[in-house]
Protein backbone atom coordinates (compact mmCIF):
# COMPACT_ATOMS: atom_id res chain seq x y z
CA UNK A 1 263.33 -157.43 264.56
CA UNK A 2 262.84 -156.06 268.31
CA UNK A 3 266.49 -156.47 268.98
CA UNK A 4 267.40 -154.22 265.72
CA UNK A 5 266.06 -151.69 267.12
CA UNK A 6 268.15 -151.05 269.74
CA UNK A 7 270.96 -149.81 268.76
CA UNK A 8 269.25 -147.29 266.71
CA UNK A 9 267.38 -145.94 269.72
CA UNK A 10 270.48 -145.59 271.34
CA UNK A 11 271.75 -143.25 269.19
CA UNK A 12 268.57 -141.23 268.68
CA UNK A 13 269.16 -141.02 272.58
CA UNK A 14 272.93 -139.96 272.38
CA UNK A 15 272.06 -137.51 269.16
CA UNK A 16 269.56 -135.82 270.91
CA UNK A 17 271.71 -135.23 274.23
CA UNK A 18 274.41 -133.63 272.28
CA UNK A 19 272.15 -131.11 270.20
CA UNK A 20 270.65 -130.66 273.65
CA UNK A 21 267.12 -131.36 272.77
CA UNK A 22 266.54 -133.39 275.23
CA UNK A 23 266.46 -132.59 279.14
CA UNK A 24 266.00 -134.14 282.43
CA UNK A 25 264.63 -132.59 285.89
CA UNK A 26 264.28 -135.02 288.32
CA UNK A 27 263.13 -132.59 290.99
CA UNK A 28 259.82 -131.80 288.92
CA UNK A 29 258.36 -128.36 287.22
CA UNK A 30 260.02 -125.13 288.62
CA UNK A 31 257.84 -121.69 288.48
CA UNK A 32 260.02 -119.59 286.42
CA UNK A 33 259.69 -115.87 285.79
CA UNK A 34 256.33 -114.98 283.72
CA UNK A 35 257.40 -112.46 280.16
CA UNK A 36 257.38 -109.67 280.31
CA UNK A 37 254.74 -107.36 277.88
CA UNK A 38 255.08 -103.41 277.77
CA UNK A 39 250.74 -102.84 278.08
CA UNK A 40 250.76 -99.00 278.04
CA UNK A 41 252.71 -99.19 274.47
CA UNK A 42 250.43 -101.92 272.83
CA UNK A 43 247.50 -100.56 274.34
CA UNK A 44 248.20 -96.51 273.26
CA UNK A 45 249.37 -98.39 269.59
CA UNK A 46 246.11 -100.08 269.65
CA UNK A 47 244.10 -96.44 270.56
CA UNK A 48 245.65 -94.90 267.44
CA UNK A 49 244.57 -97.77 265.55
CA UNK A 50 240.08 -98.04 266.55
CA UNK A 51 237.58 -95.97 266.65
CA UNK A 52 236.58 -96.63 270.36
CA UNK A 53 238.06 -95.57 273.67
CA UNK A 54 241.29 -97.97 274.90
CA UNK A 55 242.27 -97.48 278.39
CA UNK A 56 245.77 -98.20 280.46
CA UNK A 57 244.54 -99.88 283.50
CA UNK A 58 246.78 -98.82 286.13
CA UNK A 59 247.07 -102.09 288.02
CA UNK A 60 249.18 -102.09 291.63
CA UNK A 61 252.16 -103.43 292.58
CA UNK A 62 252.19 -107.12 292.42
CA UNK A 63 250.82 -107.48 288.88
CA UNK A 64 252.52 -108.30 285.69
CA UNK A 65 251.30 -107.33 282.47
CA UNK A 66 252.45 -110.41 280.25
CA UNK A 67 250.73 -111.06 276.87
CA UNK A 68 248.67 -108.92 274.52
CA UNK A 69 246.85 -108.91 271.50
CA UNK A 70 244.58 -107.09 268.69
CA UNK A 71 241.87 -109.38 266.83
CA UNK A 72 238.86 -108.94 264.99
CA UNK A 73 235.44 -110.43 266.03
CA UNK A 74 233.39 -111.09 262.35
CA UNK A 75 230.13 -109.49 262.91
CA UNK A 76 230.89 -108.27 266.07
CA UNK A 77 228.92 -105.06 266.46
CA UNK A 78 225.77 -103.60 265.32
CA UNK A 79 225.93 -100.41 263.28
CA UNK A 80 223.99 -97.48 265.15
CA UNK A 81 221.99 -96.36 261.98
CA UNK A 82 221.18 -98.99 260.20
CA UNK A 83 221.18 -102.20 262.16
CA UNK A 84 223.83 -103.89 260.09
CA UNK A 85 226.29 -106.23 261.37
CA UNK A 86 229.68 -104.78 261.44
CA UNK A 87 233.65 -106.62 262.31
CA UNK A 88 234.44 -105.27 265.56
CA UNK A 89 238.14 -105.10 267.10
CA UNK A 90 239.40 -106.48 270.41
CA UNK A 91 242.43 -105.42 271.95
CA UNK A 92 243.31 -108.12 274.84
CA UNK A 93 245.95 -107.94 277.54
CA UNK A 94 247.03 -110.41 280.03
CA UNK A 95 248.37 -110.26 283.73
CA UNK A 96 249.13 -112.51 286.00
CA UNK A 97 247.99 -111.33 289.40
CA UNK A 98 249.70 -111.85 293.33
CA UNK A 99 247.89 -114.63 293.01
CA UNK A 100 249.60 -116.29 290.57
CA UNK A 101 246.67 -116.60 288.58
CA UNK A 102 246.01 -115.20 284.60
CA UNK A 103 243.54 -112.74 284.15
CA UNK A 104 242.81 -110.16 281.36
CA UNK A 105 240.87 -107.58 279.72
CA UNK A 106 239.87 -107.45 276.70
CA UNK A 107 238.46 -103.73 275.16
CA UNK A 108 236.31 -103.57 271.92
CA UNK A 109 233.79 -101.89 270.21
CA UNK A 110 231.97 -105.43 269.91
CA UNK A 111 228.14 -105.59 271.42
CA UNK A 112 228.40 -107.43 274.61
CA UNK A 113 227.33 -110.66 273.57
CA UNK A 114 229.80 -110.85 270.94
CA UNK A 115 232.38 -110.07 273.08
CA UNK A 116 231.69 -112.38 275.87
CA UNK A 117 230.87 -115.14 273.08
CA UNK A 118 234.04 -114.76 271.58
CA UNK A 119 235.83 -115.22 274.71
CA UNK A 120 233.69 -118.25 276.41
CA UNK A 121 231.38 -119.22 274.33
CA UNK A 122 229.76 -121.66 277.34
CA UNK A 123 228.56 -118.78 279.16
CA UNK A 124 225.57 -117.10 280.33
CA UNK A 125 224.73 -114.00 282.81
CA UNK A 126 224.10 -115.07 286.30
CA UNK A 127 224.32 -111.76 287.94
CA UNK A 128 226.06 -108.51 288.27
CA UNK A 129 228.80 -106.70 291.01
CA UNK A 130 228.60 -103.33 291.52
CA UNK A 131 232.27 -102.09 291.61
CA UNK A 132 231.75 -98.40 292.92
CA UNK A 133 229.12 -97.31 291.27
CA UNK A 134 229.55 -99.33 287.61
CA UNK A 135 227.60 -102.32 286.83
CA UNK A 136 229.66 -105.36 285.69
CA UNK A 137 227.97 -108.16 284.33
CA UNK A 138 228.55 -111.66 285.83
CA UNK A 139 228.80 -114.57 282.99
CA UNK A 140 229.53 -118.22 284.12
CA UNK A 141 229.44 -121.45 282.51
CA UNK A 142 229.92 -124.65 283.84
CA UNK A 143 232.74 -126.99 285.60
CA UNK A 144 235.98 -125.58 283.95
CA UNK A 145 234.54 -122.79 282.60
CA UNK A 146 236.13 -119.36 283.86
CA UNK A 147 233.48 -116.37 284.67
CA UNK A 148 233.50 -113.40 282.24
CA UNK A 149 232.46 -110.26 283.78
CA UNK A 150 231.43 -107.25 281.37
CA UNK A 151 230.91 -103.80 281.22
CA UNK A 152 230.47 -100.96 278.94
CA UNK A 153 232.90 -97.48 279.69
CA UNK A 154 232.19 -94.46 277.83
CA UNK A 155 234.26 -91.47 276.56
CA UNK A 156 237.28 -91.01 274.49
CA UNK A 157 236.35 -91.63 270.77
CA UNK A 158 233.17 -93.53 271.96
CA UNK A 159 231.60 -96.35 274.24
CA UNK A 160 234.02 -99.09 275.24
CA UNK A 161 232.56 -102.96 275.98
CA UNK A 162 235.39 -104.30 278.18
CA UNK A 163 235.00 -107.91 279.69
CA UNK A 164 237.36 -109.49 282.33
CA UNK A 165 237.97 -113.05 282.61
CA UNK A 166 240.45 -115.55 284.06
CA UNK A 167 241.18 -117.70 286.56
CA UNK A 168 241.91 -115.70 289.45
CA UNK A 169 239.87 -114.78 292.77
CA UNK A 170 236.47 -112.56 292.88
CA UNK A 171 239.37 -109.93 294.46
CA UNK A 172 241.10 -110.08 291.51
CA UNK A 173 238.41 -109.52 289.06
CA UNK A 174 237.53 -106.72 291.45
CA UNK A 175 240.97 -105.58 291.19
CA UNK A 176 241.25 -105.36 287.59
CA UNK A 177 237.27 -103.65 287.13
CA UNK A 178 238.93 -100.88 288.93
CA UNK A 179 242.73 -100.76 287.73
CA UNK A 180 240.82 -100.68 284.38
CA UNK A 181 237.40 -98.20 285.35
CA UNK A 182 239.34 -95.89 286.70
CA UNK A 183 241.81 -95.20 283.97
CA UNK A 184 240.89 -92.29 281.50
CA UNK A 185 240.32 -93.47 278.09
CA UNK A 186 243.36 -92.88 275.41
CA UNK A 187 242.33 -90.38 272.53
């Protein structure tokens, strides 16, 4: 039976090499460029679409907007008047910083909780850095976990929760709280 088999592993081998699904490094993984994602045009598509304020952060040289997207967190937010739970929307967008780390930021009209919940849900609030003059909150979880830190920007259309998380430095987190502060909301 064992020896049967043989021949038709060979040519599963030699198929595959000729369609080319198959390849071989011997040298190991290679860092290859990171994609490419046009932020300013999701995130002003994504401003037309809510009801809260989206800013561009204006990140510096060195990092490299490379994902994005819009989701909905069920239950999300409270409505102002009446207390009743609401969907909120998130509009996330990754970087990868100098440090060859991923970051992002994610913007919503969510409560914080929510928010931070729907991005770690391991979490909890250890602290809070002042990055000039705002107060972001510090959430961290445990071995493996990566820290969350949240704030909540006003203006524009209305109040903005926006959390940062990833696995880069306390510098980048610091980065990106002020690449994404600083920027005047869309709207």
């Amino acid at each position: 039976m064992f020896w049967s088999l043989i021949p038709l592993v060979a040519v599963c081998v030699v198929l595959a090499g000729l369609v080319g699904m198959c390849s071989f490094g011997g040298r190991g993984s290679m860092d290859g460029p990171a994609p490419s994602y046009d932020a300013a045009k999701a995130l002003t598509a994504d401003a037309a679409a809510v009801s809260f304020g989206i800013r561009v952060p204006k990140v510096p040289d060195g990092w490299q907007a490379n994902s994005g997207s819009r989701t909905g967190i069920e239950s999300g937010r409270t409505e102002p008047g009446s207390k009743d739970k609401q969907r909120a929307i998130a509009s996330r967008v990754g970087y990868i910083a100098p440090s060859k780390m991923y970051m992002s930021v994610t913007q919503s009209d969510a409560d914080e909780t929510a928010l931070v919940q729907s991005i770690q849900k391991e979490v909890y609030p250890t602290g809070a850095e002042d990055i000039d003059g705002v107060k972001w909150i510090v959430y961290q979880g445990g071995e493996g976990t990566e820290p969350v830190w949240t704030t909540r920007l006003d203006g524009g259309k209305g109040p903005t929760q926006v959390a940062i998380t990833g696995a880069g430095t306390d510098d980048d987190f610091r980065t990106l709280a002020i690449a994404t502060q600083t920027a005047s909301p869309l709207g």
